[in-house]
C-alpha atoms as a PDB file:
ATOM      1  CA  UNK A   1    -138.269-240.578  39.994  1.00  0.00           C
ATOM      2  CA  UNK A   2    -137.647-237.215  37.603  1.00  0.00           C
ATOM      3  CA  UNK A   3    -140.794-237.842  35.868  1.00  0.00           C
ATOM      4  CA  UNK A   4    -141.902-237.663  38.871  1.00  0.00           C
ATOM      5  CA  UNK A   5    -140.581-234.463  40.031  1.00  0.00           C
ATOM      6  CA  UNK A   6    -141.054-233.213  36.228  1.00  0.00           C
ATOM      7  CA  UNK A   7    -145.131-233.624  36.769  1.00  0.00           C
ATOM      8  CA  UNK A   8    -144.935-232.038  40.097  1.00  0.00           C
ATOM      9  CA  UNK A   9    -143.204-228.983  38.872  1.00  0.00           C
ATOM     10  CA  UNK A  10    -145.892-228.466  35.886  1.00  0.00           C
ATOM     11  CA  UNK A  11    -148.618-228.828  38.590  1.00  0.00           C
ATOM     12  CA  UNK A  12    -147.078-225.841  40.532  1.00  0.00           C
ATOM     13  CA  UNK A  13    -147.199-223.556  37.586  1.00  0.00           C
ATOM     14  CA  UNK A  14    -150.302-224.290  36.381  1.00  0.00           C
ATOM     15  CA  UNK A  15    -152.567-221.956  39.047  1.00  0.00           C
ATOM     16  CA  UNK A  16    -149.746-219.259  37.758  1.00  0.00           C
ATOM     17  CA  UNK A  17    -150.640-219.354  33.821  1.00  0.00           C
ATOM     18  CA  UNK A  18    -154.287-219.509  35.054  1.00  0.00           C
ATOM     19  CA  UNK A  19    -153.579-216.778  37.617  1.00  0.00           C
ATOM     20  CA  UNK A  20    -151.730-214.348  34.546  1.00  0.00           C
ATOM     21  CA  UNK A  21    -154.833-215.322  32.084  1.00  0.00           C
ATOM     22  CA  UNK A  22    -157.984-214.431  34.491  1.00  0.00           C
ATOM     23  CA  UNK A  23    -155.665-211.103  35.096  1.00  0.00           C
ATOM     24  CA  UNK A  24    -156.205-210.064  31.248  1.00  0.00           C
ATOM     25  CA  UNK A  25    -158.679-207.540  30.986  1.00  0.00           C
ATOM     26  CA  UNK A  26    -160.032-206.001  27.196  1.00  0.00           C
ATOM     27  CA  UNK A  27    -159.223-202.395  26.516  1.00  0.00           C
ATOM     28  CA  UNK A  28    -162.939-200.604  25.967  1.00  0.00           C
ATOM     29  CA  UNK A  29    -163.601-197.510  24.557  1.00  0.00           C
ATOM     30  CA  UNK A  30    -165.213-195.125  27.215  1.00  0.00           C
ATOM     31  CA  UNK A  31    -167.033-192.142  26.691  1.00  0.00           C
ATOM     32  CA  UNK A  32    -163.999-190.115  28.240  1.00  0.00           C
ATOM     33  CA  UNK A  33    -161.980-191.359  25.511  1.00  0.00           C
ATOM     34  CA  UNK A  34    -164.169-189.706  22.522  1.00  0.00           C
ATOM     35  CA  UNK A  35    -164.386-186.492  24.256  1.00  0.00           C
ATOM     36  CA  UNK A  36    -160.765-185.052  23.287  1.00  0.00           C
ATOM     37  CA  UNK A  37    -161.137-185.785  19.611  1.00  0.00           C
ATOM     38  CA  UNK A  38    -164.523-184.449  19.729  1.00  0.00           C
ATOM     39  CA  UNK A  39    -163.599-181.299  20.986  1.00  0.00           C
ATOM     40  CA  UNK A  40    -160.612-180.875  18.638  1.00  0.00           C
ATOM     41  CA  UNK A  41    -163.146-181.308  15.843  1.00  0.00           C
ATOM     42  CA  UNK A  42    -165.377-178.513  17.461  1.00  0.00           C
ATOM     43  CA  UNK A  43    -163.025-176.035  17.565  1.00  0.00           C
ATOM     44  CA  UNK A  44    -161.358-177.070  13.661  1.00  0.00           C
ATOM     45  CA  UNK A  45    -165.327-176.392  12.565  1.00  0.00           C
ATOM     46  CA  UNK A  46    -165.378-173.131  14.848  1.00  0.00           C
ATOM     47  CA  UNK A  47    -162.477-171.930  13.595  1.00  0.00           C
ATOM     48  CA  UNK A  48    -163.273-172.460  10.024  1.00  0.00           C
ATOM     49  CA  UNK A  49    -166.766-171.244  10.096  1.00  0.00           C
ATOM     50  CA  UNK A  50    -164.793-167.700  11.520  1.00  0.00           C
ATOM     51  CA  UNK A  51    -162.474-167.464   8.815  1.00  0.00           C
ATOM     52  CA  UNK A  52    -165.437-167.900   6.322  1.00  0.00           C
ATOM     53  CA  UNK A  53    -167.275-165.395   7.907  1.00  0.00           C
ATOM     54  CA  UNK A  54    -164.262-163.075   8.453  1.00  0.00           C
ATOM     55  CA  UNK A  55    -163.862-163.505   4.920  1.00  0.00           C
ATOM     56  CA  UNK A  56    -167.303-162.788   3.573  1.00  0.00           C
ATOM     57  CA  UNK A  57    -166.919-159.778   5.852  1.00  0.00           C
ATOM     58  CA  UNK A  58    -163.416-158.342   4.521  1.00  0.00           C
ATOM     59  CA  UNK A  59    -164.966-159.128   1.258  1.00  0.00           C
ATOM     60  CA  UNK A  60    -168.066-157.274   1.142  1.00  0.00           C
ATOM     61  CA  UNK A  61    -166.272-154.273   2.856  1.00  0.00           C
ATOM     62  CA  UNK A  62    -163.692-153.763  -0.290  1.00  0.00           C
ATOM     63  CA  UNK A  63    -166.998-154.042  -2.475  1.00  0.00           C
ATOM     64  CA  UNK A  64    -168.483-151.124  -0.779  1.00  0.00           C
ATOM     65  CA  UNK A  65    -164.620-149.058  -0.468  1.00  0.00           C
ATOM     66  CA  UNK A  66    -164.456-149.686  -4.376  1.00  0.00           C
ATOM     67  CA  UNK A  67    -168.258-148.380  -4.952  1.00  0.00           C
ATOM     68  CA  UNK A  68    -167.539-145.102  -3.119  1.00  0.00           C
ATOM     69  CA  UNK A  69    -164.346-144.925  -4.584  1.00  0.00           C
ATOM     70  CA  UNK A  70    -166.287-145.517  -8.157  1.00  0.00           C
ATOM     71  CA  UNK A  71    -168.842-142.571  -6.940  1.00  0.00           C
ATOM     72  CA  UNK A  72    -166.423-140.325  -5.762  1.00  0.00           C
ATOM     73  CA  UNK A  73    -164.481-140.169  -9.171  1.00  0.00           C
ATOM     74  CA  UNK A  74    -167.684-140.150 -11.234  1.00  0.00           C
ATOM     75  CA  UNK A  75    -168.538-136.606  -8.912  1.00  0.00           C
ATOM     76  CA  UNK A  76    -165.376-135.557  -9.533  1.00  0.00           C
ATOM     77  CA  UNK A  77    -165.746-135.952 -13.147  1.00  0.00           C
ATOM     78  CA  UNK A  78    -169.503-134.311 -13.549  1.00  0.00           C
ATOM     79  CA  UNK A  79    -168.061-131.338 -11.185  1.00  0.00           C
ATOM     80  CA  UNK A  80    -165.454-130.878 -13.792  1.00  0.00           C
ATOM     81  CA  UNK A  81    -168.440-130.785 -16.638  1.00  0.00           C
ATOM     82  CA  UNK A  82    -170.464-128.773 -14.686  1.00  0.00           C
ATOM     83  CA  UNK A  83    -167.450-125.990 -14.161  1.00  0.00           C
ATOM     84  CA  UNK A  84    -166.456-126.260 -17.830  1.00  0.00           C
ATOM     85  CA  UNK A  85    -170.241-125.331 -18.602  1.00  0.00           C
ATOM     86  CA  UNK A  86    -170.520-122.583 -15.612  1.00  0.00           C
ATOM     87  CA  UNK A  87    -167.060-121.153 -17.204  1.00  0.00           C
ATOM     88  CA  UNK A  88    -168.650-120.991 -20.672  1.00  0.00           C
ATOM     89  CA  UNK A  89    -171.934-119.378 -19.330  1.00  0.00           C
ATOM     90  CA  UNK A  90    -169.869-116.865 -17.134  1.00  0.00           C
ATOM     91  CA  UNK A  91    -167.921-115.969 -20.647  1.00  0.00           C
ATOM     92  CA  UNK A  92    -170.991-115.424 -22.536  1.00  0.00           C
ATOM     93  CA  UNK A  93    -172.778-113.306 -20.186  1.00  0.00           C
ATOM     94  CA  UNK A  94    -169.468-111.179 -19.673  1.00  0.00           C
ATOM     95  CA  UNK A  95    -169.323-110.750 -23.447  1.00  0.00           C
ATOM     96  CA  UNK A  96    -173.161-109.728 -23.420  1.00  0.00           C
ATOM     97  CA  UNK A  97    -172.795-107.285 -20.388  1.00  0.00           C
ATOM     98  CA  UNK A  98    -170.313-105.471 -22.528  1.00  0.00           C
ATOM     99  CA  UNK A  99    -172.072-105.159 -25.658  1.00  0.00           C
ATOM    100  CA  UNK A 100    -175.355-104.006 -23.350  1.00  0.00           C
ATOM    101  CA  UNK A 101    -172.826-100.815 -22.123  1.00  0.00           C
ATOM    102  CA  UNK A 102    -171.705-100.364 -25.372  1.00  0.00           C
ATOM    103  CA  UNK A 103    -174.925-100.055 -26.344  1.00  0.00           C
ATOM    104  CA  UNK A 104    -175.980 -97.756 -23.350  1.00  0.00           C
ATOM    105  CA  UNK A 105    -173.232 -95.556 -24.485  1.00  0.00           C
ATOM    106  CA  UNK A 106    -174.144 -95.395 -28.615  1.00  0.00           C
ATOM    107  CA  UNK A 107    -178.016 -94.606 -27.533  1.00  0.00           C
ATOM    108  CA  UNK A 108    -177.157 -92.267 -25.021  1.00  0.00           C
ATOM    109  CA  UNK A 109    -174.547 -90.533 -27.091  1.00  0.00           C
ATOM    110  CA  UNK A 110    -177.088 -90.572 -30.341  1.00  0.00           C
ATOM    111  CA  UNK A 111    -174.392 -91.506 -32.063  1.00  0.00           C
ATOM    112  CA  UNK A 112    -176.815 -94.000 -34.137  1.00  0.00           C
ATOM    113  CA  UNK A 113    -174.502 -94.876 -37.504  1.00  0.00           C
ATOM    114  CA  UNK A 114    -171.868 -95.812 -35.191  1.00  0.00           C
ATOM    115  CA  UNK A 115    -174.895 -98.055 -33.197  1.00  0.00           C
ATOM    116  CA  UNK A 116    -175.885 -99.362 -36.436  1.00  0.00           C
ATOM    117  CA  UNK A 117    -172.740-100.295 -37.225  1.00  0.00           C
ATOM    118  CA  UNK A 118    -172.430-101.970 -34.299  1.00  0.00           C
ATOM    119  CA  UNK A 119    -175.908-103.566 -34.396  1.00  0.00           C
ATOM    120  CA  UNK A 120    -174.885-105.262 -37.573  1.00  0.00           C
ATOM    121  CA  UNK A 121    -171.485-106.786 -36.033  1.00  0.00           C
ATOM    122  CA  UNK A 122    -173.635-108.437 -33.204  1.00  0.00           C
ATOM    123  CA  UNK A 123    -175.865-110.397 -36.031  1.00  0.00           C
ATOM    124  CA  UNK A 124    -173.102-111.517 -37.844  1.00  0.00           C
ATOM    125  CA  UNK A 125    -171.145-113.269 -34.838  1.00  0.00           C
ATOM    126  CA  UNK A 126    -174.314-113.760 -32.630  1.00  0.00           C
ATOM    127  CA  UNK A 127    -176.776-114.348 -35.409  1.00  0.00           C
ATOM    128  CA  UNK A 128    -175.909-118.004 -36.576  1.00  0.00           C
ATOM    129  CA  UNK A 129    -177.199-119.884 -33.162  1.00  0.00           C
ATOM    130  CA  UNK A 130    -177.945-123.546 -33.083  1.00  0.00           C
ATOM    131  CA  UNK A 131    -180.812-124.401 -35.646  1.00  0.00           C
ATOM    132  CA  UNK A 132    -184.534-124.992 -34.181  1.00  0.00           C
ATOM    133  CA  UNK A 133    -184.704-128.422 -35.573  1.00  0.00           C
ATOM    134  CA  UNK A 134    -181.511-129.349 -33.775  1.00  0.00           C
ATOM    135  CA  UNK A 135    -182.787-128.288 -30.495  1.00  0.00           C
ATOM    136  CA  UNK A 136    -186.119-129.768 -31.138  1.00  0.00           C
ATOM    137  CA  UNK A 137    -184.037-133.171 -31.568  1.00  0.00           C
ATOM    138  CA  UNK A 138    -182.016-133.090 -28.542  1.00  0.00           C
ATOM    139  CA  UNK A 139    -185.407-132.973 -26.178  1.00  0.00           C
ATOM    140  CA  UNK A 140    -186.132-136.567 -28.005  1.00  0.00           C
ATOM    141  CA  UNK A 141    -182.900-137.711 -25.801  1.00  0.00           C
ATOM    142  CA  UNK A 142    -183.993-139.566 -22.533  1.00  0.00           C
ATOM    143  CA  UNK A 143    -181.033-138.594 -20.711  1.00  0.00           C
ATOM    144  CA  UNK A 144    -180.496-135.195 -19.172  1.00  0.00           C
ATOM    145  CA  UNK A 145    -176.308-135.650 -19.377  1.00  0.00           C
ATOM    146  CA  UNK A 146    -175.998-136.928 -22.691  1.00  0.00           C
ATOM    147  CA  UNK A 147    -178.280-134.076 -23.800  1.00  0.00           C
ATOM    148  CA  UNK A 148    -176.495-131.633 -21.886  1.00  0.00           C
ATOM    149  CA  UNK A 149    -173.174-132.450 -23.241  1.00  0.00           C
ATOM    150  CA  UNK A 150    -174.421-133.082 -27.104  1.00  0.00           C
ATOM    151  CA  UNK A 151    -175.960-129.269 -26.867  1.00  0.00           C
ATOM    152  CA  UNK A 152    -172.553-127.828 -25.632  1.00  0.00           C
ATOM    153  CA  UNK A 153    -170.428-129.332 -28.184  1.00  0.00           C
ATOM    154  CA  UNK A 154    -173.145-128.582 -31.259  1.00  0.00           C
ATOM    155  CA  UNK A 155    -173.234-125.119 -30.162  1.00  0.00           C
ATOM    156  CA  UNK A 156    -169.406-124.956 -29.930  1.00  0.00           C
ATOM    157  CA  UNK A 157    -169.390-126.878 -33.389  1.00  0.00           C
ATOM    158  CA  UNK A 158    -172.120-124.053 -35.190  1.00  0.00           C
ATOM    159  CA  UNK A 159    -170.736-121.193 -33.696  1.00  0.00           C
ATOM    160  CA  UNK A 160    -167.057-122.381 -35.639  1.00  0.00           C
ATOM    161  CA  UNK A 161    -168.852-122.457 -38.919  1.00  0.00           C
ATOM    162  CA  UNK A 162    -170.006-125.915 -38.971  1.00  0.00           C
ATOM    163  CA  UNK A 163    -172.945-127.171 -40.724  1.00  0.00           C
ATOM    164  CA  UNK A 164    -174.690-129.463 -38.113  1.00  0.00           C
ATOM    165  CA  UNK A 165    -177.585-132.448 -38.857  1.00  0.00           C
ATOM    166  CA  UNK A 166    -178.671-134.094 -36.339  1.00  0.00           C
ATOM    167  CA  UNK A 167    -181.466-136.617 -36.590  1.00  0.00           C
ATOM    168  CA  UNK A 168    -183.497-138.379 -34.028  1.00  0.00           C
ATOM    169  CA  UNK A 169    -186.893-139.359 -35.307  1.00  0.00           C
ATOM    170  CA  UNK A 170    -187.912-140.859 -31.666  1.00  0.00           C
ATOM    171  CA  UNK A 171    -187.618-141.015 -28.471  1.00  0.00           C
ATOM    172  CA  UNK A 172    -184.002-142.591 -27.184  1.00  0.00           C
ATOM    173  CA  UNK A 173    -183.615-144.124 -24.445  1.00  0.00           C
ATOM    174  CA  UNK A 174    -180.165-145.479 -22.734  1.00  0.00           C
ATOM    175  CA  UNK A 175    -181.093-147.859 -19.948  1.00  0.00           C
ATOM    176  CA  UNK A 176    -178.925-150.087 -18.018  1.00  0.00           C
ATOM    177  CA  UNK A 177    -176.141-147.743 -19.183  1.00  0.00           C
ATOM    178  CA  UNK A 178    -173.753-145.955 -16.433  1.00  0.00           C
ATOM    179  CA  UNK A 179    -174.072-142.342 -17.408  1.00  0.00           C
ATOM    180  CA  UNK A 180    -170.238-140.877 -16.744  1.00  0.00           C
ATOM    181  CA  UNK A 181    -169.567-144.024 -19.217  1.00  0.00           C
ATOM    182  CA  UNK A 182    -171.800-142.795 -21.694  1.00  0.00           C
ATOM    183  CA  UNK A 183    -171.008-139.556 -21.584  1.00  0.00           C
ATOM    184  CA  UNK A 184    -167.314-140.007 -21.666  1.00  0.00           C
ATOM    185  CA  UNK A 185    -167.584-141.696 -24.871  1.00  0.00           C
ATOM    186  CA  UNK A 186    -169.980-139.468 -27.060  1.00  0.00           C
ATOM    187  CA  UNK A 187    -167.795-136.779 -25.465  1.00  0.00           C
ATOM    188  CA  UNK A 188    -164.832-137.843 -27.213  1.00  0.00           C
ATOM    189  CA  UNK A 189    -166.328-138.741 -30.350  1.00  0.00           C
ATOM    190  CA  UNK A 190    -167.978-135.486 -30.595  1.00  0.00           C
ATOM    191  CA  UNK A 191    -164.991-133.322 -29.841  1.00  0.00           C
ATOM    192  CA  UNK A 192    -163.309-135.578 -32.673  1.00  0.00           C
ATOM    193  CA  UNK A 193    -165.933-134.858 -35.051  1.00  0.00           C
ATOM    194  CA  UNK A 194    -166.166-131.223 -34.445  1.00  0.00           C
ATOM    195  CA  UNK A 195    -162.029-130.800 -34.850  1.00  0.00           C
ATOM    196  CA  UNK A 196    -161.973-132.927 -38.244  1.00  0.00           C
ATOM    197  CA  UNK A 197    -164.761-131.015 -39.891  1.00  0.00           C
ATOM    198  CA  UNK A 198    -163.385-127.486 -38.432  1.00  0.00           C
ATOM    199  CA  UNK A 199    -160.363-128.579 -40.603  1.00  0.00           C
ATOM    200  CA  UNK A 200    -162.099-129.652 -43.813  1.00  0.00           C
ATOM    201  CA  UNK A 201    -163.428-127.814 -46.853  1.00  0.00           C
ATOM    202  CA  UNK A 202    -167.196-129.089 -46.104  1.00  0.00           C
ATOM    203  CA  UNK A 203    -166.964-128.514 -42.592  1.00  0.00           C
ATOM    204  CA  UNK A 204    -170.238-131.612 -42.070  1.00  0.00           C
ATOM    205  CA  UNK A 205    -171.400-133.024 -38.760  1.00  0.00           C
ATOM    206  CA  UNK A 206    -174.237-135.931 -38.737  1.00  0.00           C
ATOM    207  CA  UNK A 207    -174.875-137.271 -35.748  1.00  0.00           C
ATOM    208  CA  UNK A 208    -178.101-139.877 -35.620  1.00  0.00           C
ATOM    209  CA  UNK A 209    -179.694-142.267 -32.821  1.00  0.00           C
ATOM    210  CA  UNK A 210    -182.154-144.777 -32.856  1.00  0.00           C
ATOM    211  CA  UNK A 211    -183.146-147.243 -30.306  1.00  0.00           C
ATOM    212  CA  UNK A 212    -185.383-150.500 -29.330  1.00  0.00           C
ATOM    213  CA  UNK A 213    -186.173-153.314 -27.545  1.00  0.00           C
ATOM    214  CA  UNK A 214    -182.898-154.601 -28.021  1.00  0.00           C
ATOM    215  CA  UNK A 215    -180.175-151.791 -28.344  1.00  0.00           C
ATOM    216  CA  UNK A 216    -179.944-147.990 -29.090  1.00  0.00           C
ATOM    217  CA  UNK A 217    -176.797-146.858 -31.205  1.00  0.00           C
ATOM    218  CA  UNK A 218    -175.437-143.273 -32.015  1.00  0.00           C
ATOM    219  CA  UNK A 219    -173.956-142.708 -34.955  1.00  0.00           C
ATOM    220  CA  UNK A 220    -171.074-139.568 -35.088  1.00  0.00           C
ATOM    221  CA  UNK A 221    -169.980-138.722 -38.928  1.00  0.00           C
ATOM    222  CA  UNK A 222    -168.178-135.743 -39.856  1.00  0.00           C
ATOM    223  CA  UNK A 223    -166.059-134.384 -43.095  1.00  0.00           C
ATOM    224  CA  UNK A 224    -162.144-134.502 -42.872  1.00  0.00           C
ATOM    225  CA  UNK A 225    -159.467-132.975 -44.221  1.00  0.00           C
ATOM    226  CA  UNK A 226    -156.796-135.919 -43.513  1.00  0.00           C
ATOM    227  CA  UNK A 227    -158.082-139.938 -43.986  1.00  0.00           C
ATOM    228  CA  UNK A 228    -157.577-141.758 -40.943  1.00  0.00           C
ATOM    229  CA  UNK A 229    -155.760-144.525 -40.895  1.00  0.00           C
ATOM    230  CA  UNK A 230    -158.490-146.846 -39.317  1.00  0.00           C
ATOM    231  CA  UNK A 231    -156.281-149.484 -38.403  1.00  0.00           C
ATOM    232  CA  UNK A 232    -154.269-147.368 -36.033  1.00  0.00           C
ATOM    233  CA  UNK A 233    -157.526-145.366 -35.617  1.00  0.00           C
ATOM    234  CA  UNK A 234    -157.763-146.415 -31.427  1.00  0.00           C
ATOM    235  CA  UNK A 235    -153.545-146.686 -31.052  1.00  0.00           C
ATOM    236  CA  UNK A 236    -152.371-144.625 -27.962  1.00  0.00           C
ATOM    237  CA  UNK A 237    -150.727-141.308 -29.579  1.00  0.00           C
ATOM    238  CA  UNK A 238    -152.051-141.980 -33.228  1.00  0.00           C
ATOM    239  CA  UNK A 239    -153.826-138.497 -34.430  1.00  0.00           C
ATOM    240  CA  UNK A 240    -154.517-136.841 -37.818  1.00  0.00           C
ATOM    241  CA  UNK A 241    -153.599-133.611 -35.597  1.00  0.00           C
ATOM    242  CA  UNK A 242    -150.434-133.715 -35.247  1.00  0.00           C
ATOM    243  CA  UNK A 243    -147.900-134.428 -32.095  1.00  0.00           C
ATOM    244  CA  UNK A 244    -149.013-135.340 -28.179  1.00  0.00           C
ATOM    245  CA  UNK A 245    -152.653-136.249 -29.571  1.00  0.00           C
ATOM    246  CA  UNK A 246    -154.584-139.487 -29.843  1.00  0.00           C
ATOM    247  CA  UNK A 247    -155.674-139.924 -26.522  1.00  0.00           C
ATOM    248  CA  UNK A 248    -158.698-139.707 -26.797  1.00  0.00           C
ATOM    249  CA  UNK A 249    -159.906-142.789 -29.020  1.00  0.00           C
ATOM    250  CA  UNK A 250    -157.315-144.765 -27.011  1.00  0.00           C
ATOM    251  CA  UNK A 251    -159.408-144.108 -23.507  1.00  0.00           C
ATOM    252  CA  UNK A 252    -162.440-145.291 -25.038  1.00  0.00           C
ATOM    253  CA  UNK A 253    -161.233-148.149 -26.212  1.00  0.00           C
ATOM    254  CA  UNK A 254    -160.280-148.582 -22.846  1.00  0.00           C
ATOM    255  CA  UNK A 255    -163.523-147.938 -21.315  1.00  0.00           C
ATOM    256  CA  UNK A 256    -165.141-150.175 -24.171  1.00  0.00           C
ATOM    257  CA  UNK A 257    -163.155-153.189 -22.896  1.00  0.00           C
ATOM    258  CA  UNK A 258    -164.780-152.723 -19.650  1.00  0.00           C
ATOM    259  CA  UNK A 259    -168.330-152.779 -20.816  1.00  0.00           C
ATOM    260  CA  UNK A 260    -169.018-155.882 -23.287  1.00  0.00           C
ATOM    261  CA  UNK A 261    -172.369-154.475 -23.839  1.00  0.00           C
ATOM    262  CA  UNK A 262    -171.211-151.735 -25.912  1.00  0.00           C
ATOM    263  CA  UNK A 263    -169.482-151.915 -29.049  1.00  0.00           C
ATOM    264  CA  UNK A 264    -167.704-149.193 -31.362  1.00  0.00           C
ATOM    265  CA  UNK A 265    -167.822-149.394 -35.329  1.00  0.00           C
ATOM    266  CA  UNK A 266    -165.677-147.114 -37.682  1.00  0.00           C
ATOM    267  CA  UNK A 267    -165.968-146.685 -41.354  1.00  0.00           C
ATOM    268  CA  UNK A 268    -165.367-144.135 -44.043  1.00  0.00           C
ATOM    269  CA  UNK A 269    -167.662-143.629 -46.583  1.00  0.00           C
ATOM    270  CA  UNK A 270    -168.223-140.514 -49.270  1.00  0.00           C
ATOM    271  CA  UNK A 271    -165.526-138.600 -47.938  1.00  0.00           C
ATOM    272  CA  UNK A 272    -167.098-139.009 -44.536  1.00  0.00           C
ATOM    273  CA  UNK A 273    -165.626-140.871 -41.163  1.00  0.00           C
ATOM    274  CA  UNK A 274    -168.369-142.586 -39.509  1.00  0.00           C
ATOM    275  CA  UNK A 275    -168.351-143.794 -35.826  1.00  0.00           C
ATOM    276  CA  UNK A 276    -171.399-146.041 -34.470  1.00  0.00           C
ATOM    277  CA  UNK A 277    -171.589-146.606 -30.714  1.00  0.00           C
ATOM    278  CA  UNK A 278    -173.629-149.852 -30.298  1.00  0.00           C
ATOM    279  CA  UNK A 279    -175.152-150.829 -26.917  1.00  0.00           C
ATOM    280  CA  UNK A 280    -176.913-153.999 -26.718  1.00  0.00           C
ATOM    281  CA  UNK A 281    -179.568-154.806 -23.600  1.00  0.00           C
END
């Protein structure tokens, strides 16, 4: 009798376990289920392709801020040039307007011995100009600044008593070469030049190019007084000169750190300091 009951009570929950089991449905993945994650992706590649493009944007803005900023002190630095020229020019032709009156007033006076007189002091401090074959040189130079700045200091370095040489057998070219650069450099090494001869007993300036497929070079050599010390030669307040000098060198080593492509050589040789600026291309 409870085996029988047992059976009955197994055939009354068996349409319940079948019931639960055809109730089971799979989970599928729907098309509605992809779109959220899909999206999110959207907007992480949206977003990222902004910030690259904000980026390349900010970027090429501070290139173009630093390239005016790189014009605007290279103007400032030719104006200043171009004023200490116009102030030298201004001097001279002051200087010649009053020897024209004085003259004006010997001639008209006939007061000729003291003319003569006069005459004679004018050749002695106006006579000794730049030499022809200098000038002649300095139109071999393929660059109007450079030239500019080389006839300036020569004729500052003649009219002190200096005996000047300057040889350039062809025509020199400076490409690929930013011209303040340039022109700072040769600037210093010329003013150095002209100061250490003015001081010595041979009072000597040499200054030779040369150029070619592959480089040009400048060489600056001049008589001193003093040796250098060439070891602290391009040391910031090192000078021959005396106290709150030696700038000068120091800037250009400066600037020569910033250009690889040129190159500075010193040397001292027959009581002369030689200075080569090499610039590779």
């Amino acid at each position: 009798m409870l085996e029988l009951e047992l059976i009955h009570s197994m055939f009354q929950l068996l349409p319940q376990s079948i019931k639960l089991q055809s109730s089971y449905k799979p989970v599928r993945l729907t098309t509605e289920g992809l779109l959220l994650p899909l999206c999110s992706l959207a907007g992480l590649l949206f977003l990222t392709v902004s910030m690259i493009y904000l980026y390349a944007a900010l970027n090429k803005r501070k290139k173009l801020l630093e390239l005016q900023n790189k014009q605007y002190e290279q103007l400032i630095e030719y104006t200043v040039i171009i004023e200490n020229l116009y102030e030298d020019i201004r001097n001279q032709k002051h200087d010649f307007l009053n020897i024209l009156f004085s003259i004006k007033g010997y001639v008209e006076s006939g007061q000729w011995e003291e003319f003569s007189s006069l005459y004679r002091s004018i050749l002695d401090e106006y006579g000794e100009t730049t030499p022809e074959n200098v000038l002649f040189s300095l139109n071999r130079i393929q660059h109007p600044g450079l030239k500019g700045i080389l006839g300036y200091k020569l004729n500052r370095a003649v009219s002190l008593g200096i005996n000047v040489h300057l040889n350039i057998f062809t025509s020199i070219e400076f490409r690929d070469v930013d011209p303040l650069v340039l022109c700072k450099i040769i600037g210093v090494l010329a003013d150095n030049a002209v100061e250490a001869a003015c001081d010595s007993p041979e009072k000597e300036i040499h200054i030779a190019m040369e150029s070619d497929i592959a480089h040009a070079s400048v060489i600056i050599s001049n008589t001193y007084k003093e040796k250098p010390d060439l070891i602290q030669l391009d040391k910031r307040g090192y000078s021959t000169k005396g106290a709150k000098r030696g700038v000068g060198l120091y800037n250009v080593k400066q600037i020569l750190s910033r250009n690889p492509s040129m190159l500075l050589k010193t040397s001292l040789e027959n009581n002369m300091f030689f200075q080569e600026l090499i610039i590779t291309r």
